[in-house]
Protein backbone atom coordinates (compact mmCIF):
# COMPACT_ATOMS: atom_id res chain seq x y z
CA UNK A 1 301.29 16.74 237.10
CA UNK A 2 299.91 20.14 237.65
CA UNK A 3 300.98 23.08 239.61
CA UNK A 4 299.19 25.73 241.52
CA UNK A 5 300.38 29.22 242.37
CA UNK A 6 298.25 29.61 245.02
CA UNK A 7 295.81 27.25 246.64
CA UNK A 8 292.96 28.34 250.18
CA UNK A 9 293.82 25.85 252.83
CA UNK A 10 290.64 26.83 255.46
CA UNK A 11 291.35 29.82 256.36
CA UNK A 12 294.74 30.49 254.81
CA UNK A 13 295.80 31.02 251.25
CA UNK A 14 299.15 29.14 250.55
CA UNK A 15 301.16 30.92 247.80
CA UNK A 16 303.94 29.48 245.86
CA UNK A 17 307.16 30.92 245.11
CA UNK A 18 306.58 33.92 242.90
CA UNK A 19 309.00 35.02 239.88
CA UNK A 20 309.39 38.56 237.76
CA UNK A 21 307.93 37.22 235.05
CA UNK A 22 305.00 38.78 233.10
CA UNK A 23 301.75 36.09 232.96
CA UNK A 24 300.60 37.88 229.75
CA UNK A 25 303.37 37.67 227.69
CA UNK A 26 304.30 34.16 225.82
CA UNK A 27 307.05 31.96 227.61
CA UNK A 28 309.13 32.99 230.39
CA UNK A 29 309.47 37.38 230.12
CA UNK A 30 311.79 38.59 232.97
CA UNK A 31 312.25 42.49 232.83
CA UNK A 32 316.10 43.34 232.35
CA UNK A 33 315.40 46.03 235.25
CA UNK A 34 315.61 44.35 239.11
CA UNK A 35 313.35 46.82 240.62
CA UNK A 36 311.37 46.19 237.23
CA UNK A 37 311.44 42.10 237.79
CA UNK A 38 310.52 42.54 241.87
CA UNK A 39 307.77 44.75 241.17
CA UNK A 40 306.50 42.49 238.76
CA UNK A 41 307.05 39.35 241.13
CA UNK A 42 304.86 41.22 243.90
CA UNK A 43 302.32 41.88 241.36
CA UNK A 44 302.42 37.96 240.18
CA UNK A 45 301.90 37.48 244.38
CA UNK A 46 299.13 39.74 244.35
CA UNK A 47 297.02 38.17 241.46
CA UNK A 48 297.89 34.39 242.75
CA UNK A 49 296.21 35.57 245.99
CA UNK A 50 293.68 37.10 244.45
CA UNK A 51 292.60 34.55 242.49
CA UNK A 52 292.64 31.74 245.28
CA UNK A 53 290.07 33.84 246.66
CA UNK A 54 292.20 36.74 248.40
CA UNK A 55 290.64 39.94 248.98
């Protein structure tokens, strides 16, 4: 079974739900900060767009 954090539907980009956790790092990394972990999750939002084809 495979997942998808983000996937273009016509016109639309339909994005999973995004976590605080860092896509570089090895496992599961959630900052011990909040405002750390939300930035991070909007950033995690940001590349799954982009990489479904977002602009």
């Amino acid at each position: 079974m495979s997942y998808s954090q983000a996937v273009r539907v016509g016109d639309r980009i339909e994005c999973s739900g995004q976590g605080g956790w860092d896509p570089d790092a090895r496992g599961v990394v959630v900052p011990d900060d909040i405002h750390e972990e939300i930035a991070q999750a909007f950033s995690n939002v940001e590349l799954a767009l982009r990489s479904a084809g977002g602009k």
